[in-house]
C-alpha atoms as a PDB file:
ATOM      1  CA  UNK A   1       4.510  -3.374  -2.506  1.00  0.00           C
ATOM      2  CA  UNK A   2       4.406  -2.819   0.884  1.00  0.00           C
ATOM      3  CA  UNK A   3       6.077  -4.419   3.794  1.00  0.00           C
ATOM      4  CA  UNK A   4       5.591  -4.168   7.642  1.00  0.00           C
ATOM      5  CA  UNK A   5       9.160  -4.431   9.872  1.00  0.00           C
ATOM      6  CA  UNK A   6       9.133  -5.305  13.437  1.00  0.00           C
ATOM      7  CA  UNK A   7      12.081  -5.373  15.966  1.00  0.00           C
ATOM      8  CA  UNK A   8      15.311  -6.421  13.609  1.00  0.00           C
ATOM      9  CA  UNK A   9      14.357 -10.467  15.728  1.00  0.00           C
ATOM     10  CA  UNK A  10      11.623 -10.731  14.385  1.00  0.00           C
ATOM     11  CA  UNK A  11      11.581  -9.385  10.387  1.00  0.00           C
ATOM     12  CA  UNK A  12      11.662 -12.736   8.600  1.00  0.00           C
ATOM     13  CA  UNK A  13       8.520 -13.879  10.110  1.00  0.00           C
ATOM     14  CA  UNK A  14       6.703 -10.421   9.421  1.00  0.00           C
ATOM     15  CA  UNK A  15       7.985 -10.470   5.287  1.00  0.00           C
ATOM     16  CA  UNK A  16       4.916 -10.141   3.139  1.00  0.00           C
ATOM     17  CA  UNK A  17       5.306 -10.382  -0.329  1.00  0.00           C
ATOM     18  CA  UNK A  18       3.042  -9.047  -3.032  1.00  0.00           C
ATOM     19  CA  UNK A  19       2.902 -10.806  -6.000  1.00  0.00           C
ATOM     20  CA  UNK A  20       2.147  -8.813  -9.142  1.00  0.00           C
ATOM     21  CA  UNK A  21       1.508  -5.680  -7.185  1.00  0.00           C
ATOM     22  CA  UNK A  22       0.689  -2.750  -8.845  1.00  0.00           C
ATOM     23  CA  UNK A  23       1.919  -0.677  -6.563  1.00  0.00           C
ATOM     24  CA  UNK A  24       5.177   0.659  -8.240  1.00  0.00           C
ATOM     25  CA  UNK A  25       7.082   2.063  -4.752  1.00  0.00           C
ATOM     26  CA  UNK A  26       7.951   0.080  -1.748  1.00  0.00           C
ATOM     27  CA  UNK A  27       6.692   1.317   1.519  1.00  0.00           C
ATOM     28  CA  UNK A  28       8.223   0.395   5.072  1.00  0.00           C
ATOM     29  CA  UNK A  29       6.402   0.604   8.755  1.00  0.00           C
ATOM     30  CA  UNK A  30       8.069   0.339  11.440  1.00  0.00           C
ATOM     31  CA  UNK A  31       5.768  -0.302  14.278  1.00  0.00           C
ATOM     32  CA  UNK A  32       7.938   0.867  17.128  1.00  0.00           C
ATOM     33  CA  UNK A  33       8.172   3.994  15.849  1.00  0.00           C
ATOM     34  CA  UNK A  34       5.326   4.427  13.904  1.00  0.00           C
ATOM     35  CA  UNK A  35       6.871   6.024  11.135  1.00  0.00           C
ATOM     36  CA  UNK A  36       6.861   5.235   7.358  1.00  0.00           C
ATOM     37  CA  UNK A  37       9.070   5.565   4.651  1.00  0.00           C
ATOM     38  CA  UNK A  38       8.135   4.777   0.595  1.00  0.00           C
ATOM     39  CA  UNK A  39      10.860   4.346  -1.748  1.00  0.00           C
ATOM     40  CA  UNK A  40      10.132   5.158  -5.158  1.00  0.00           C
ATOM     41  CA  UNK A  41      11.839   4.860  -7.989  1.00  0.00           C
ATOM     42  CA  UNK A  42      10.935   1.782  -9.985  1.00  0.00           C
ATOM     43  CA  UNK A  43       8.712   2.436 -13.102  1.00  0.00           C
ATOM     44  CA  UNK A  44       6.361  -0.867 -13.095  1.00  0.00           C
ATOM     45  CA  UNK A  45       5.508  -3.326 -10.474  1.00  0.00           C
ATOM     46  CA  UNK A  46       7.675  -4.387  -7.521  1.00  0.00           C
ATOM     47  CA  UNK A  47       6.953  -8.019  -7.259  1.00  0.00           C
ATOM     48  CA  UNK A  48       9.310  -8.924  -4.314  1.00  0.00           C
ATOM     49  CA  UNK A  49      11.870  -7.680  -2.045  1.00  0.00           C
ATOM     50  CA  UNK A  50      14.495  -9.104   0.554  1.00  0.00           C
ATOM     51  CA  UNK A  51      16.571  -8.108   3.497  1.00  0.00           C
ATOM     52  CA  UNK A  52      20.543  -8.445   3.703  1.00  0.00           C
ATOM     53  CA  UNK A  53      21.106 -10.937   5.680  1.00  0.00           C
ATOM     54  CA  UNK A  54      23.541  -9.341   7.740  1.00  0.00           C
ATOM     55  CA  UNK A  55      22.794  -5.401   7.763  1.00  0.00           C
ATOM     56  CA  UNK A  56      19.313  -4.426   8.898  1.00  0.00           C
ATOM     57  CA  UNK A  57      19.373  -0.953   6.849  1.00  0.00           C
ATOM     58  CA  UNK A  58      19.875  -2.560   3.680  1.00  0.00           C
ATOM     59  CA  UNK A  59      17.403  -4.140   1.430  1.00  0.00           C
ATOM     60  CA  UNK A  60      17.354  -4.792  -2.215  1.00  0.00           C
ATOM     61  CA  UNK A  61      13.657  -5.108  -4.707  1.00  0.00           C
ATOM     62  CA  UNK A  62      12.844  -6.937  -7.590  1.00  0.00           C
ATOM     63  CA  UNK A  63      10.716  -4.969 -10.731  1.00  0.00           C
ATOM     64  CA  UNK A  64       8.839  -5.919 -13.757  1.00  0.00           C
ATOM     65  CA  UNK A  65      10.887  -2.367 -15.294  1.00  0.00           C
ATOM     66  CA  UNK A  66      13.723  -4.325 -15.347  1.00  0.00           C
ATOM     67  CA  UNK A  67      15.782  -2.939 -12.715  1.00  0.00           C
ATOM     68  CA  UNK A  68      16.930  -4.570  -9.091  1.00  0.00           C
ATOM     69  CA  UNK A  69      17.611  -1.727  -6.633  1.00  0.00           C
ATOM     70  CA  UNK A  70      19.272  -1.403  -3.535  1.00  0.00           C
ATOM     71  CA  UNK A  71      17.806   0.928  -0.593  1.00  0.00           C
ATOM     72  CA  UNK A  72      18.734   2.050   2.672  1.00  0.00           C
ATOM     73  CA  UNK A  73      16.433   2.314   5.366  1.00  0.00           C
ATOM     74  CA  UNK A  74      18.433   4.449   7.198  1.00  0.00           C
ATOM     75  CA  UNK A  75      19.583   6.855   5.544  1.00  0.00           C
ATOM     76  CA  UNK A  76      15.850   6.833   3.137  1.00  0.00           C
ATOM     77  CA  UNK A  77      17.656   6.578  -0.076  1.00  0.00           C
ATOM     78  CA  UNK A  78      18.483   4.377  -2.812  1.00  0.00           C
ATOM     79  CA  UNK A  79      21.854   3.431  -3.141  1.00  0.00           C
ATOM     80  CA  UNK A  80      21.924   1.512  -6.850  1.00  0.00           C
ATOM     81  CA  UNK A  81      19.987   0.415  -9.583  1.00  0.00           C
ATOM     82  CA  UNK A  82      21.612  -2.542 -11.719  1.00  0.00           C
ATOM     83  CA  UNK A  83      19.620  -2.748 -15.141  1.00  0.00           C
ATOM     84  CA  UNK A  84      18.744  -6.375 -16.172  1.00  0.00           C
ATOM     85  CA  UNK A  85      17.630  -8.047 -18.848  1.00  0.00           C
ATOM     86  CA  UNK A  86      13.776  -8.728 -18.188  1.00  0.00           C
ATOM     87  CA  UNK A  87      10.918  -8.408 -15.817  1.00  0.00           C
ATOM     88  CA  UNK A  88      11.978  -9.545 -12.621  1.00  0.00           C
ATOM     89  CA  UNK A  89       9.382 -10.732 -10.053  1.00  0.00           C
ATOM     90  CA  UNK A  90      11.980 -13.210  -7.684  1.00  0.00           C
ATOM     91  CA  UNK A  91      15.207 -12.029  -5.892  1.00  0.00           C
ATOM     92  CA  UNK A  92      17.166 -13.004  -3.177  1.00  0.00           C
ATOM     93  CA  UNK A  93      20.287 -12.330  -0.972  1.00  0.00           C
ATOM     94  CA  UNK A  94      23.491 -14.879  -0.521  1.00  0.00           C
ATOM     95  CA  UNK A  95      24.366 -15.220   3.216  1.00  0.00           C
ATOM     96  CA  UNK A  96      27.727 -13.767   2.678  1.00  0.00           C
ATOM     97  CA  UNK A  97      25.877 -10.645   1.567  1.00  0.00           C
ATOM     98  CA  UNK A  98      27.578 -10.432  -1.654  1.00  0.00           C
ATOM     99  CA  UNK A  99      25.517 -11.016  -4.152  1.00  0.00           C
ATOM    100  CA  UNK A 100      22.197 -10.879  -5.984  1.00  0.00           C
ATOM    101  CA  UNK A 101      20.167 -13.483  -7.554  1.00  0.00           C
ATOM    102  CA  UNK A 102      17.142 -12.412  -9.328  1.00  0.00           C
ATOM    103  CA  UNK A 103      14.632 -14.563 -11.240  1.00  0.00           C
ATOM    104  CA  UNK A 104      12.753 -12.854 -14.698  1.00  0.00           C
ATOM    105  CA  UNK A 105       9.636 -13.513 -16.334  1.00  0.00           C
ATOM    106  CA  UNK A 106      11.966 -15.598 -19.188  1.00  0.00           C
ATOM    107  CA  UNK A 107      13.061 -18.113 -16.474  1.00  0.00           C
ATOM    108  CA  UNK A 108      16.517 -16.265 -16.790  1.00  0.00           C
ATOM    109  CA  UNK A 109      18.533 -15.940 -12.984  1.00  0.00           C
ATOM    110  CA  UNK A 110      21.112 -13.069 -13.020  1.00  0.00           C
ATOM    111  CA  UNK A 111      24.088 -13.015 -10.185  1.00  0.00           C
ATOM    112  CA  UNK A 112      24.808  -9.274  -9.197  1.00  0.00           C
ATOM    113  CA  UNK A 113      27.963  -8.691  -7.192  1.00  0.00           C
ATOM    114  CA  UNK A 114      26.625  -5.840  -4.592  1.00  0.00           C
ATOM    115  CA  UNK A 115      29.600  -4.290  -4.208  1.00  0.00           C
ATOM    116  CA  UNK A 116      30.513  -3.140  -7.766  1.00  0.00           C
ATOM    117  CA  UNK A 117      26.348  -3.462  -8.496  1.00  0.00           C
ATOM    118  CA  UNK A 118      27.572  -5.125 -11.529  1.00  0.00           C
ATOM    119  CA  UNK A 119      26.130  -8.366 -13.308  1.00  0.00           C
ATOM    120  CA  UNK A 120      28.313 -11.099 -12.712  1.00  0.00           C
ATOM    121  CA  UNK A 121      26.721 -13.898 -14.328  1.00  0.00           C
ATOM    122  CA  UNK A 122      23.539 -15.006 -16.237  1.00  0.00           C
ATOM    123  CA  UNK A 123      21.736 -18.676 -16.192  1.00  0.00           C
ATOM    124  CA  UNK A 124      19.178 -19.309 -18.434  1.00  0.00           C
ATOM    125  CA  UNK A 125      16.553 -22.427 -17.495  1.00  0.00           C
ATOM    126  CA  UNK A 126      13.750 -24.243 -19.933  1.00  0.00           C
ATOM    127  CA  UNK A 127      11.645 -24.717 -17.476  1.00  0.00           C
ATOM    128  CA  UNK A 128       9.133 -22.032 -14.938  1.00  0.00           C
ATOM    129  CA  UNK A 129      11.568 -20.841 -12.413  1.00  0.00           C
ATOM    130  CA  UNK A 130      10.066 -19.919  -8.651  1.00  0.00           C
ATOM    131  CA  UNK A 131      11.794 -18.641  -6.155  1.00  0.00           C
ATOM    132  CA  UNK A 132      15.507 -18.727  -5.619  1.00  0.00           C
ATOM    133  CA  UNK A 133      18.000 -19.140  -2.239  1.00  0.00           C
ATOM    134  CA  UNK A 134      21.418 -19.829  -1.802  1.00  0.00           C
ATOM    135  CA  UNK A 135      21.873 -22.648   1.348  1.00  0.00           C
ATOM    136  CA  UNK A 136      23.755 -20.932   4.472  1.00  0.00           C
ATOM    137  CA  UNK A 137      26.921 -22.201   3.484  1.00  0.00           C
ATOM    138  CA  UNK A 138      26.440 -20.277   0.278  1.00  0.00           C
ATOM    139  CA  UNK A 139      28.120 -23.085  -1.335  1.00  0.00           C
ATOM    140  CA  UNK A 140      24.863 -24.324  -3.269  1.00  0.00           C
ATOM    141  CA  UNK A 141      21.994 -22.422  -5.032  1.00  0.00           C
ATOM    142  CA  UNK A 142      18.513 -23.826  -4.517  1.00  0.00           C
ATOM    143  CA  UNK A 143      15.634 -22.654  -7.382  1.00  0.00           C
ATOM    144  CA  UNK A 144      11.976 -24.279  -7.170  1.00  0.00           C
ATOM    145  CA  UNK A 145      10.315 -24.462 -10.401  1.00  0.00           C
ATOM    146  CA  UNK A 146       7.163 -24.902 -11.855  1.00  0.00           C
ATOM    147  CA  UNK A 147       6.757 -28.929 -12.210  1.00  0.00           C
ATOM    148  CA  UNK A 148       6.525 -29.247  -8.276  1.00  0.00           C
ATOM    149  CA  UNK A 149      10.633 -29.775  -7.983  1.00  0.00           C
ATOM    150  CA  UNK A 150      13.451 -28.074  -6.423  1.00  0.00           C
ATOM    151  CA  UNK A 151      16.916 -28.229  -8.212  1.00  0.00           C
ATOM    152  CA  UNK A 152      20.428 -27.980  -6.092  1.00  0.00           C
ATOM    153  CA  UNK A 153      23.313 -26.049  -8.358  1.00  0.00           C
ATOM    154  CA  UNK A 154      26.670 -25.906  -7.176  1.00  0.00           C
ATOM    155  CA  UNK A 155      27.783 -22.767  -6.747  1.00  0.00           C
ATOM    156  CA  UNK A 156      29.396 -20.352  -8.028  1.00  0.00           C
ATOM    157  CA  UNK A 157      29.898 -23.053 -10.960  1.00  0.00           C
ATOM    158  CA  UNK A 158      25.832 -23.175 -11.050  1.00  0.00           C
ATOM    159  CA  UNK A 159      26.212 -27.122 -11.968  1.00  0.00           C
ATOM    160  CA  UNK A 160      23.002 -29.272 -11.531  1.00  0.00           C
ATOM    161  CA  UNK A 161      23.907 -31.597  -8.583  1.00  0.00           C
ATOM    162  CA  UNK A 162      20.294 -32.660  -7.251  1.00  0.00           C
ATOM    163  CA  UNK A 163      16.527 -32.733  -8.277  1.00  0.00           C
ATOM    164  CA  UNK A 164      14.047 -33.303  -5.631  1.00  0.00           C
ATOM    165  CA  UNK A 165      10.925 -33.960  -6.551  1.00  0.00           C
ATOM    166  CA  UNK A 166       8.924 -32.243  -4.054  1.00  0.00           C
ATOM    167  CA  UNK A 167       4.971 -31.540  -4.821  1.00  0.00           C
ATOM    168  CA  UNK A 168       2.756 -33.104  -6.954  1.00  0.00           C
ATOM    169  CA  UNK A 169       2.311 -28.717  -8.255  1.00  0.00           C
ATOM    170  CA  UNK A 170       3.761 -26.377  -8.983  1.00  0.00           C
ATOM    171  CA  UNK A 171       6.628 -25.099  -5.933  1.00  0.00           C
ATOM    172  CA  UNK A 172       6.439 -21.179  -5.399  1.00  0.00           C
ATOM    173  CA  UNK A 173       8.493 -20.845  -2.644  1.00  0.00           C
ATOM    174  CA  UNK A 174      11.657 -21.539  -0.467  1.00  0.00           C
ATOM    175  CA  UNK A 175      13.622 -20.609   2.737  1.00  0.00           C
ATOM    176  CA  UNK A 176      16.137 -21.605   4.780  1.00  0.00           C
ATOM    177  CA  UNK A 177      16.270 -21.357   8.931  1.00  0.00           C
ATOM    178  CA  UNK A 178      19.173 -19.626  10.549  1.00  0.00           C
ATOM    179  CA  UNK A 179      20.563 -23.228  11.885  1.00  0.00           C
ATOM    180  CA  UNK A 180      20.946 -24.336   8.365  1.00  0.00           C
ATOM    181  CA  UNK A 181      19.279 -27.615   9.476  1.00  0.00           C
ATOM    182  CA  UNK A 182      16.051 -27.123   7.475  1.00  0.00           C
ATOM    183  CA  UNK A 183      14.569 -25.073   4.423  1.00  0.00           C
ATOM    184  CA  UNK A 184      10.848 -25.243   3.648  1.00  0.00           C
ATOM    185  CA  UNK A 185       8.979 -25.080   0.196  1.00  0.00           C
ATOM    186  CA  UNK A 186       5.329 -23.836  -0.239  1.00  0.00           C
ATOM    187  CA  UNK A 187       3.539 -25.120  -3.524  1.00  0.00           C
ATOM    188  CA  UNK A 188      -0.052 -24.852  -5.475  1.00  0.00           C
ATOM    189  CA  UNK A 189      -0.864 -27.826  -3.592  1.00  0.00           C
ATOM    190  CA  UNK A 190      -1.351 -25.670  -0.633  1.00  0.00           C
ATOM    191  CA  UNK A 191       1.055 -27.883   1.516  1.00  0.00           C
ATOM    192  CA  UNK A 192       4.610 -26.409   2.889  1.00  0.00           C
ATOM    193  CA  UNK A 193       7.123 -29.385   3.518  1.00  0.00           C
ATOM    194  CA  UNK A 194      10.017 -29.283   6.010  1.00  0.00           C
ATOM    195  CA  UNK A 195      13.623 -30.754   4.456  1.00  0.00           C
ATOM    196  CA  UNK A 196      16.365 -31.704   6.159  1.00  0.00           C
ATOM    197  CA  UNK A 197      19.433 -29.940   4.534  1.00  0.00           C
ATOM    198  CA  UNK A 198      21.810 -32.551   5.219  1.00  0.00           C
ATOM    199  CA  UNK A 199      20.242 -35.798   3.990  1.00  0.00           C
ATOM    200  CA  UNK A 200      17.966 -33.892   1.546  1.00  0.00           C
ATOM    201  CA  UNK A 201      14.921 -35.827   2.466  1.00  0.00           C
ATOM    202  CA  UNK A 202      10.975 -34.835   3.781  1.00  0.00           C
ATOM    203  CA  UNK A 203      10.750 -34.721   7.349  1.00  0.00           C
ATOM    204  CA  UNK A 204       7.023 -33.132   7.758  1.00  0.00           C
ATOM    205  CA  UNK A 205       4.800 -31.833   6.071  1.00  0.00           C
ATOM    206  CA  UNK A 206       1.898 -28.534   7.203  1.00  0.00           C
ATOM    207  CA  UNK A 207      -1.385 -28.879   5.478  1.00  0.00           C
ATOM    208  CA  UNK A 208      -3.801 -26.075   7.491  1.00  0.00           C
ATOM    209  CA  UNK A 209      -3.674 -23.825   4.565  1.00  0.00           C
ATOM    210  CA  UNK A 210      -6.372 -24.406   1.438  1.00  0.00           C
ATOM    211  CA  UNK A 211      -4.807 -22.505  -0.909  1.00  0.00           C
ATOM    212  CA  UNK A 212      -1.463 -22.448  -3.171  1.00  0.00           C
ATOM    213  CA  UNK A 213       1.008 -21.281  -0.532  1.00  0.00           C
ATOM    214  CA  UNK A 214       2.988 -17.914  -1.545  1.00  0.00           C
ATOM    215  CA  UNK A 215       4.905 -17.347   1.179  1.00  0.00           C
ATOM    216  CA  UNK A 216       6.702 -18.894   4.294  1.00  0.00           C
ATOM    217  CA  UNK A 217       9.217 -16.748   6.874  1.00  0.00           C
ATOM    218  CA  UNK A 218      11.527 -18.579   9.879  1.00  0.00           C
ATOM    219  CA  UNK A 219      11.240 -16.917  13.279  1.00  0.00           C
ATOM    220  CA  UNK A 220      14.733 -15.323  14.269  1.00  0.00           C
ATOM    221  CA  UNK A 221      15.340 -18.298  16.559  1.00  0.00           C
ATOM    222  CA  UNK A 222      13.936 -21.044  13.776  1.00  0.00           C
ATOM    223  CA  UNK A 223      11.463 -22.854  16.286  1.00  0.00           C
ATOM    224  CA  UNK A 224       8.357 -21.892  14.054  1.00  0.00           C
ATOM    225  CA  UNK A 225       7.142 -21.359  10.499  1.00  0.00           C
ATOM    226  CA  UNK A 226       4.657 -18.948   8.783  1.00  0.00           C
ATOM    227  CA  UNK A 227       3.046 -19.632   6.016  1.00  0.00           C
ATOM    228  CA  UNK A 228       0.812 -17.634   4.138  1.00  0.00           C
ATOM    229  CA  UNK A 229      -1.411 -17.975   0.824  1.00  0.00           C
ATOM    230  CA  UNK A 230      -4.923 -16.414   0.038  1.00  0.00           C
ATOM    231  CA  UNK A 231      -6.646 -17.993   3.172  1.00  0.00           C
ATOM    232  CA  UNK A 232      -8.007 -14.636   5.505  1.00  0.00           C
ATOM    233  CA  UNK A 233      -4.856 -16.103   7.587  1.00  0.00           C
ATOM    234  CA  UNK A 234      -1.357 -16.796   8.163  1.00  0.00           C
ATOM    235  CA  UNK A 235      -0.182 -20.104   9.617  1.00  0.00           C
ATOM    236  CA  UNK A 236       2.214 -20.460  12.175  1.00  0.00           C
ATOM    237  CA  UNK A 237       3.733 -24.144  13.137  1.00  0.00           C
ATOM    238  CA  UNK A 238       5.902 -25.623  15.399  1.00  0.00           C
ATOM    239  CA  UNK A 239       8.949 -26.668  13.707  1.00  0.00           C
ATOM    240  CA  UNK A 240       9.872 -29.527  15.428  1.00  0.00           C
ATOM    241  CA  UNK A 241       6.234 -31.007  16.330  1.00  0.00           C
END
């Protein structure tokens, strides 16, 4: 896997993820400096990685051998490696920074707390599990799955309080702006919709891509939205137009 960082303003919107990469070492560029760093250490595949949402040095990555680990950018080293209990290919980072949710191959989510690196809890779905995000009051963990719907849990109780339906395919991805106003899904059906957070309802939907959307980023300042798939492209839209 292999990502390229800008300036700390503008990282979300540069995230590239490679699904089943393999590529078993993460690799960071920073462009100002032109230097690069590769973090190895994982023993299969590193199917995704993400940023703490709070520290710039610290970033944690998701592997088929079973293992999360947490790296430091500054210092070049890795600072933990939590065993789990399958192949993981989707993780992601609660705004309060402390804790881990990462998504197997089994449809199985694990909770790591980050400061102990131990597992704190394990929910098991029967249905294809996407990608995973807490909302930015980290009171409610979002999960898209594979029948084109996103499902709300309450958390840390990880009740079911809401299923939206949201694509007529399969939903790969999700993400939240900084406001906390919106959160965006890509799908199969190559569309990315725009949701309002509070009311939970549609409010636009991008359709320039012609391929299943993988992955969509916020700018810093959450005026526009990249999305990416396997067009020779990445699409960038106006939020609010």
């Amino acid at each position: 896997m292999k990502l390229i960082t800008l300036e700390d303003s503008a990282r979300d919107a540069a995230k590239c993820n490679y699904f089943r990469s393999h590529i078993e070492e993460t690799v960071l560029v920073a462009l100002k400096k032109c230097k690069e760093h590769t973090f190895k250490g994982h023993g299969d595949s590193v199917d995704q990685l993400c940023w703490h949402p709070t520290n710039p040095d610290l970033l944690s990555t998701a592997s088929l051998d079973k293992t999360v680990r947490i790296w430091d950018a500054k210092s070049q080293k890795g600072i933990a490696n939590i065993q789990t209990k399958g192949e993981n290919i989707n993780i992601c980072w609660s705004p309060n920074g402390q804790t881990i949710a990462v998504g197997n191959k089994e449809d199985l989510v694990t909770f790591i707390d980050v400061r102990t690196h131990k597992i704190i809890a394990d929910q098991q779905f029967k249905f294809e599990v996407n990608e995973l995000s807490w909302n930015n009051d980290n009171n409610f963990f979002f999960l898209t799955n594979g029948q084109g719907c996103i499902y709300i849990l309450s958390y840390p109780d990880l009740q079911i309080k809401h299923i939206l339906n949201a694509h007529p395919a399969n939903c790969i991805c999700i993400e939240f702006d900084k406001t906390g106003k919106y959160f965006a899904t890509g799908s199969v059906d190559a569309l990315v919709s725009l949701w309002d957070v509070e009311n939970l309802v549609c409010v636009r939907t991008f359709s320039r891509l012609e391929w299943p959307v993988r992955t969509i980023s916020f700018s810093h300042d959450s005026n526009m939205l990249a999305s990416a798939s396997e067009d020779h492209l990445v699409d960038i839209a106006d939020v609010n137009t």
